[in-house]
Protein backbone atom coordinates (compact mmCIF):
# COMPACT_ATOMS: atom_id res chain seq x y z
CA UNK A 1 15.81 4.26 -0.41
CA UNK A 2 18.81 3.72 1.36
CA UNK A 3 18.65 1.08 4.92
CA UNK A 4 18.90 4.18 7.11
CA UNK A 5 16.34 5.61 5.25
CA UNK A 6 13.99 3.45 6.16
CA UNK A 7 14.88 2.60 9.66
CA UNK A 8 13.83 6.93 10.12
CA UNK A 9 10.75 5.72 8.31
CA UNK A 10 10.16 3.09 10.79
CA UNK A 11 11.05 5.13 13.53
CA UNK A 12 8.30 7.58 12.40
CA UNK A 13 5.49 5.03 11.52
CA UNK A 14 6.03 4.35 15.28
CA UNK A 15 6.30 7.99 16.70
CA UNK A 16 3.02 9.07 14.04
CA UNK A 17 1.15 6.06 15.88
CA UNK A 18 1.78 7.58 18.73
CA UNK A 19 0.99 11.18 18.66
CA UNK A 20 4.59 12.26 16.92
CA UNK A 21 5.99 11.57 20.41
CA UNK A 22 9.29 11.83 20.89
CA UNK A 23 12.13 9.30 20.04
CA UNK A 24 11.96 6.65 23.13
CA UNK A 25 9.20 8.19 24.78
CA UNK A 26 7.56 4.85 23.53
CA UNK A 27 8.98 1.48 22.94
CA UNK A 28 9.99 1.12 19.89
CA UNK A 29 10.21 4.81 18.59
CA UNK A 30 14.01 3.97 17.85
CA UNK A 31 15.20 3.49 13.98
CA UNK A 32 18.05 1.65 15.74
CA UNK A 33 15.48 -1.19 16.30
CA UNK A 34 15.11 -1.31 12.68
CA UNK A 35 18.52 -1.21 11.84
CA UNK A 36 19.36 -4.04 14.29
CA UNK A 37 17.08 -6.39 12.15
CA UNK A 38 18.73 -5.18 8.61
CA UNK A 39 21.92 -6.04 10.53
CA UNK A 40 20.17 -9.74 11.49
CA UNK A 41 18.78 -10.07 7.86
CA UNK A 42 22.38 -8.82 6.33
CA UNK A 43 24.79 -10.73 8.69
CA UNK A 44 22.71 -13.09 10.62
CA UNK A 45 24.75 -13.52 14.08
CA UNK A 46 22.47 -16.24 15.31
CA UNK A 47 18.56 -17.65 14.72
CA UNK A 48 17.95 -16.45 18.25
CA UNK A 49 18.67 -13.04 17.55
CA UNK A 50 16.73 -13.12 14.03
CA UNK A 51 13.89 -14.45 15.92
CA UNK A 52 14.19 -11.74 18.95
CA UNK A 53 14.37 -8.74 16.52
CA UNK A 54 12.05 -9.75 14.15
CA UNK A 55 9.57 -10.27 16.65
CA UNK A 56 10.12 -7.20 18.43
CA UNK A 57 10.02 -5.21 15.32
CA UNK A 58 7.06 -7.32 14.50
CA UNK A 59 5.28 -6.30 17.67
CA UNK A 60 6.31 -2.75 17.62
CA UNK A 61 4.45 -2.21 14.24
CA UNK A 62 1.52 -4.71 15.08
CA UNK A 63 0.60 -1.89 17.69
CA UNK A 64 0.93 0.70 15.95
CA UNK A 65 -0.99 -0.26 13.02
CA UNK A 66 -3.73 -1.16 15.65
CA UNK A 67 -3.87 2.75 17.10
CA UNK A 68 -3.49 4.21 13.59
CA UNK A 69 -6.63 2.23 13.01
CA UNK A 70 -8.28 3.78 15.20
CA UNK A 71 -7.05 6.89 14.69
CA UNK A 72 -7.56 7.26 11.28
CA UNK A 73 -10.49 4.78 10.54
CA UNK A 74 -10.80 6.21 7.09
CA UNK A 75 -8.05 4.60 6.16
CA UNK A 76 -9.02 1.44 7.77
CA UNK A 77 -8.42 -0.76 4.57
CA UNK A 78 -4.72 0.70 3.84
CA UNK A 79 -4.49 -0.35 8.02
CA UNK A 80 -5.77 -3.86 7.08
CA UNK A 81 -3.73 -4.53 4.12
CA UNK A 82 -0.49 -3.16 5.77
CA UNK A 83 -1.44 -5.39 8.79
CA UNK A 84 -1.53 -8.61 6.65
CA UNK A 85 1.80 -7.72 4.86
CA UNK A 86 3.12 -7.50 8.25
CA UNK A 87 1.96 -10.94 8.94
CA UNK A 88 3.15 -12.48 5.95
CA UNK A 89 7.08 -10.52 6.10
CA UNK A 90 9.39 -13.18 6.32
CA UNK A 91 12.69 -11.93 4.46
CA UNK A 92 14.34 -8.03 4.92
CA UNK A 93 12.88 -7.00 1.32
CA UNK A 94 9.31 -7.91 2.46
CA UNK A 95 9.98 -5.51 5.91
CA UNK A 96 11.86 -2.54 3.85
CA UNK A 97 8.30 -2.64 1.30
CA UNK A 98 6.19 -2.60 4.52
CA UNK A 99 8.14 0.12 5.64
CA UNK A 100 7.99 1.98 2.25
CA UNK A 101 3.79 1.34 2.08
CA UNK A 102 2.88 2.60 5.21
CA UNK A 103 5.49 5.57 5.12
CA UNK A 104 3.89 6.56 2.09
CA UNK A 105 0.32 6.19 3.53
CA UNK A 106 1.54 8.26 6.72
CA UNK A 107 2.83 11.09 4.38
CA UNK A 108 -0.54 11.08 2.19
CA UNK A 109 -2.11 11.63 5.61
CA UNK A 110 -0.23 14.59 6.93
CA UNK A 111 -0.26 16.50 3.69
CA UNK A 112 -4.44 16.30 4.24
CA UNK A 113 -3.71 17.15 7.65
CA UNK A 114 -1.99 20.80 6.85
């Protein structure tokens, strides 16, 4: 999967959490987010900015994965164990996987839904 590959993906885990809004009708439904931390986590410009993003991207998907629990509680252990990957992400391979796991979950999901 290519980098913006997954920064759609992201941009959708984000937009699914919230109803399939539209793209900034919430914070962070913007795969620009994601690609400014691949740009951090490619070509660092400084720890600040590492930290900002990767918090921010960090918080973005903490919420989501908190309304997607709700939403679809019968999923509430893929929620959990996507949750603690989030909390353990610490390099841009560990965030592209997340990305990948709960895109995949989030597709499994709509093709119940139709």
């Amino acid at each position: 999967m290519t980098h913006d590959d997954l920064a759609l993906h992201y941009e959708n885990i984000i937009r699914f959490a919230n109803n399939d809004c539209e793209r900034y009708e919430v914070p962070g439904a913007d795969a620009d987010i994601y690609r400014d931390l691949q740009q951090e986590y490619i070509e660092p410009s400084n720890d600040f900015e590492k930290g900002m993003i990767t918090g921010k991207v960090i918080a973005y998907l903490k919420t989501a994965f908190d309304k997607l629990k709700k939403n679809y509680p019968s999923h509430n252990e893929d929620w959990e164990s996507l949750d603690e990957q989030l909390s353990s992400a610490e390099d841009l391979d560990s965030f592209n996987e997340l990305i990948n796991n709960a895109s995949k979950l989030i597709s499994e999901i709509r093709s119940k839904q139709k």
